[in-house]
C-alpha atoms as a PDB file:
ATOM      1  CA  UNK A   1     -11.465   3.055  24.888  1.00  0.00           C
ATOM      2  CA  UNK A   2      -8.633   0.706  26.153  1.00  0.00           C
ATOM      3  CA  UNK A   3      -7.988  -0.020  29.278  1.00  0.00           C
ATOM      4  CA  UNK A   4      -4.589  -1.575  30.427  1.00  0.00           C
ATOM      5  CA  UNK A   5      -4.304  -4.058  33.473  1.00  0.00           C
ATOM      6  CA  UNK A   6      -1.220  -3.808  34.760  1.00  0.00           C
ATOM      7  CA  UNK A   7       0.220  -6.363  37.885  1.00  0.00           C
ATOM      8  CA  UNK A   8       1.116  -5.177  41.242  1.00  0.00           C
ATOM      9  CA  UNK A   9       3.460  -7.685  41.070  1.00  0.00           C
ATOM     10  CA  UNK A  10       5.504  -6.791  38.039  1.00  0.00           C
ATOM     11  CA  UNK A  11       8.086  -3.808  38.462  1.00  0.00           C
ATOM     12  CA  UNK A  12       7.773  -0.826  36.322  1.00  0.00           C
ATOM     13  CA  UNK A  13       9.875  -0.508  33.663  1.00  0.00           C
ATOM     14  CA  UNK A  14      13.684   1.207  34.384  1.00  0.00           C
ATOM     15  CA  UNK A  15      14.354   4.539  32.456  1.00  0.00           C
ATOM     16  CA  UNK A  16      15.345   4.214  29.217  1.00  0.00           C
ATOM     17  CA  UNK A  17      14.509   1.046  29.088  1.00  0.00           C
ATOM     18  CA  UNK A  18      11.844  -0.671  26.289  1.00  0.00           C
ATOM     19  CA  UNK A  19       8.750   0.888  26.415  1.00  0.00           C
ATOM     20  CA  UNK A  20      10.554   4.197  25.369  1.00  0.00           C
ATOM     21  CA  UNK A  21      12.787   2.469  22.413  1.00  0.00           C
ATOM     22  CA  UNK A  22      10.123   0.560  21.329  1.00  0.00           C
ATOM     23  CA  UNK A  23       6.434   2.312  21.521  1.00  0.00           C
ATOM     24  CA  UNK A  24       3.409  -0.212  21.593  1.00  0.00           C
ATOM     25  CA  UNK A  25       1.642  -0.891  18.345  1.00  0.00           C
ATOM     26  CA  UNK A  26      -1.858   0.169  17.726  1.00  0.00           C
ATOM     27  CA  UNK A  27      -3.714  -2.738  17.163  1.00  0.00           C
ATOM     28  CA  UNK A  28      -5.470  -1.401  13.945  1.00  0.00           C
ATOM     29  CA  UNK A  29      -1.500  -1.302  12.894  1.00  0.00           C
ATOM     30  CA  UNK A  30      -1.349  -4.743  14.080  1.00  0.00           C
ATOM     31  CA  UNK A  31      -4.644  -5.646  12.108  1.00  0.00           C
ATOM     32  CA  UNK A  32      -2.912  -4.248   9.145  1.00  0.00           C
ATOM     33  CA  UNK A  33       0.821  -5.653   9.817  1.00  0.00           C
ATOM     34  CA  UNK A  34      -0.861  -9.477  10.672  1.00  0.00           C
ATOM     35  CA  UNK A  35      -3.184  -9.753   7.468  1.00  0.00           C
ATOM     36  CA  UNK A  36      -1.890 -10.282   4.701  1.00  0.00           C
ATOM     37  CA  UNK A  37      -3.037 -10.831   0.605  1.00  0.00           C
ATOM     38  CA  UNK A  38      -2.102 -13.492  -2.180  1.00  0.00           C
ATOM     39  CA  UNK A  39      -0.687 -11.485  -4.851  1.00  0.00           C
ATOM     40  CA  UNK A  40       0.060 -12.155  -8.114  1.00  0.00           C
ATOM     41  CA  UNK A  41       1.507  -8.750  -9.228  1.00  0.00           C
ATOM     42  CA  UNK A  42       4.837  -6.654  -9.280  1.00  0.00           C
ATOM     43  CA  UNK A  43       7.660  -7.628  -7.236  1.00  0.00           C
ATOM     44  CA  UNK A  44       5.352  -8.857  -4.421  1.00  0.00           C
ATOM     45  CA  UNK A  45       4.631 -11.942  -7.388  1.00  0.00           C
ATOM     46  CA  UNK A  46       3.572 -15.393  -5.718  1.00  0.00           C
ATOM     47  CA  UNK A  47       4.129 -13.902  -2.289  1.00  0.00           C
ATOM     48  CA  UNK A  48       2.113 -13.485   0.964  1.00  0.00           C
ATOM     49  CA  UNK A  49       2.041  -9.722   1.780  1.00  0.00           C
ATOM     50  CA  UNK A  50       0.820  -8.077   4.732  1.00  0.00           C
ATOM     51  CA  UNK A  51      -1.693  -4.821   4.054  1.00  0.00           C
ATOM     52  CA  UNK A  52       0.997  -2.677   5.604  1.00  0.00           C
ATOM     53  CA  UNK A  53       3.553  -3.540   3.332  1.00  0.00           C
ATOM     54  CA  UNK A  54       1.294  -3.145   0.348  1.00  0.00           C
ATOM     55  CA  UNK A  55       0.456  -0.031   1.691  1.00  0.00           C
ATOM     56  CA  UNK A  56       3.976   1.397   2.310  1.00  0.00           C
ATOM     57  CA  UNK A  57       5.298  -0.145  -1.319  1.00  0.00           C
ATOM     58  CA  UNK A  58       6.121   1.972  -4.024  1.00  0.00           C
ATOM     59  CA  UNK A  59       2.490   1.140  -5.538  1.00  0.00           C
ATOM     60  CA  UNK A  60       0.395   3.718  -3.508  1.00  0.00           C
ATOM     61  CA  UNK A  61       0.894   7.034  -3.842  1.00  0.00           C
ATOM     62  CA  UNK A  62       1.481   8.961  -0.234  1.00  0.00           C
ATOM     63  CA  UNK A  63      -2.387  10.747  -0.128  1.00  0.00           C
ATOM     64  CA  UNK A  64      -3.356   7.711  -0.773  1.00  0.00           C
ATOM     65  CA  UNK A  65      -1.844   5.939   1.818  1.00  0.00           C
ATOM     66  CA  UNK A  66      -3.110   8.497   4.433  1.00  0.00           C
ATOM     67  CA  UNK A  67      -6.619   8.691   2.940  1.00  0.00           C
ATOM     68  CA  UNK A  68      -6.848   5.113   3.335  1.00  0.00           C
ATOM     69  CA  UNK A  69      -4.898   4.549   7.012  1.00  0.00           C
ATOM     70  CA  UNK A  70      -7.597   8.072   8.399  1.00  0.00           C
ATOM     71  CA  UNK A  71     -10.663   6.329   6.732  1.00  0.00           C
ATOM     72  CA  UNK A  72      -9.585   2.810   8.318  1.00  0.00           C
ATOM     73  CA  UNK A  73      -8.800   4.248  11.790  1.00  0.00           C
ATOM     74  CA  UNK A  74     -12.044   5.936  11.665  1.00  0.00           C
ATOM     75  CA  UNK A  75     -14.141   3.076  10.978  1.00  0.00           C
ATOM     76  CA  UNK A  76     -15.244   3.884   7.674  1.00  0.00           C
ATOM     77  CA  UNK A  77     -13.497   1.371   6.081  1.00  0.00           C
ATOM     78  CA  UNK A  78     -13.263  -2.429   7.695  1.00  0.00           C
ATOM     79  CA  UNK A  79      -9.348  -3.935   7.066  1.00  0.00           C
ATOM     80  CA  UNK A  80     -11.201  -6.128   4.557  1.00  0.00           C
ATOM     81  CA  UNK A  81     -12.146  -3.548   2.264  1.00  0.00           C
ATOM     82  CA  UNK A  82      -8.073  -1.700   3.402  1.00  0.00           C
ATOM     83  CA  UNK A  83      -7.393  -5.191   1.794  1.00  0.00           C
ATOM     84  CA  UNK A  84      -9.393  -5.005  -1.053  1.00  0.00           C
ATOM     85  CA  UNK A  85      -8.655  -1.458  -2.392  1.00  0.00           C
ATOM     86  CA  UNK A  86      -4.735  -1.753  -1.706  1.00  0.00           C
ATOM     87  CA  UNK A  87      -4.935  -4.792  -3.443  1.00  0.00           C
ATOM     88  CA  UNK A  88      -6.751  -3.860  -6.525  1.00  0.00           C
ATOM     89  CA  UNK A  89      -4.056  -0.622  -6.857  1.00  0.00           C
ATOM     90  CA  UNK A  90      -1.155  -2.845  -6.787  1.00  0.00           C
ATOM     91  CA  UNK A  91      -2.624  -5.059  -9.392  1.00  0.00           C
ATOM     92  CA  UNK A  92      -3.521  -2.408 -11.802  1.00  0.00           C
ATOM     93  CA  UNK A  93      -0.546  -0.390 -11.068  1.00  0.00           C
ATOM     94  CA  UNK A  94       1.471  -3.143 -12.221  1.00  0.00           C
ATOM     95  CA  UNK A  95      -0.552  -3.592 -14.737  1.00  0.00           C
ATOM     96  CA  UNK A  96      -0.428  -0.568 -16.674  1.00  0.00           C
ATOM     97  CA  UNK A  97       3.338  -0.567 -16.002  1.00  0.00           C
ATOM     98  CA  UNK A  98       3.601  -3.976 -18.165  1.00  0.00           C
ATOM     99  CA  UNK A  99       1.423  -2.406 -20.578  1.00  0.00           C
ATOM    100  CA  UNK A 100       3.334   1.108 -20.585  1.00  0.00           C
ATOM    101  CA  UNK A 101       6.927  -1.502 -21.409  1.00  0.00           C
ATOM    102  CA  UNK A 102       5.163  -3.604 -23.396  1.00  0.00           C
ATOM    103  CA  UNK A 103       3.174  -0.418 -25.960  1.00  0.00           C
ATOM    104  CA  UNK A 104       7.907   0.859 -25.450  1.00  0.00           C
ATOM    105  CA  UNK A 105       8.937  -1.779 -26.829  1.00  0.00           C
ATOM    106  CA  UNK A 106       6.204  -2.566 -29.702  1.00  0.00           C
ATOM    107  CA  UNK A 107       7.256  -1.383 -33.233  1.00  0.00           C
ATOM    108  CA  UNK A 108       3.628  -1.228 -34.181  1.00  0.00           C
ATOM    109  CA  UNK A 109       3.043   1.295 -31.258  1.00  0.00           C
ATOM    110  CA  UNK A 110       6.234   3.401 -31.779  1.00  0.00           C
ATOM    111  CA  UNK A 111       4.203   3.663 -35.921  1.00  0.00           C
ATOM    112  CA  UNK A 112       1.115   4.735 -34.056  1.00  0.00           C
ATOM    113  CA  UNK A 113       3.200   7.419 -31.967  1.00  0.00           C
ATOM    114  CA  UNK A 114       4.552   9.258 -34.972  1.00  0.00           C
ATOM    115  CA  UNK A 115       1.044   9.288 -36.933  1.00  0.00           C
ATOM    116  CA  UNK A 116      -0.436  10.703 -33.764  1.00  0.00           C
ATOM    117  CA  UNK A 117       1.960  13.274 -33.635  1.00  0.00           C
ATOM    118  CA  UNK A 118       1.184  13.982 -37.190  1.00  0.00           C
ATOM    119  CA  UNK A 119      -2.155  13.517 -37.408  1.00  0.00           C
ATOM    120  CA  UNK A 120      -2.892  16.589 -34.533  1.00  0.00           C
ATOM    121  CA  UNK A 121      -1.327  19.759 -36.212  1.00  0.00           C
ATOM    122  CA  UNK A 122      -0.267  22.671 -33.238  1.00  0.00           C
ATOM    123  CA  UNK A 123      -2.435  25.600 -32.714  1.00  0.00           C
ATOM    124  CA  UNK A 124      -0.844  28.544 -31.374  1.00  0.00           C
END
């Protein structure tokens, strides 16, 4: 639980004001939003990244995002291992994308393609 102190002293907010444009953060989103990893993959290349951005990027897949985000708020996983895991998918992601451009653009691979194709004959 969290309990708030708040000052006699200090006058509560007006309507409309702030606290209703701008609702507090959580602090396990803070945890997430404040860390951040080295990497040295994709677009996010040479970069300090914060776990939240690696975890909203285009490298994890929605159910994994929320799989991840439940098991974290739940205290099953610590924001080192959030770290670790969202890491690790960037890196690979990116790296079989390199190797899926790299096996395109190969003239040796696009020979192994057609044998493949003609080495497997369709059953119906």
């Amino acid at each position: 639980l969290i309990t708030v102190k708040t000052s006699h002293k200090e006058a509560p907010p007006a309507t409309g004001e702030k606290e209703t444009d701008c609702p507090k953060e959580e602090p396990w989103e803070k945890a997430l939003k404040t860390t951040t990893v080295n990497m040295e993959a994709g677009e996010f290349r040479g970069h300090k990244v914060s776990v939240w951005d690696l975890l909203h990027s285009k490298y994890i897949p929605e159910e994994n995002r929320k799989e991840l985000l439940e098991l974290y708020q739940a205290g099953e996983l610590t924001l080192d291992q959030v770290k670790t895991v969202v890491s690790t998918i960037v890196t690979k992601a990116e790296a079989a994308r390199a190797e899926q451009l790299e096996s395109a653009r190969s003239p040796r691979a696009e020979l192994m393609a057609d044998g493949a194709e003609h080495t497997h004959p369709q059953e119906d």
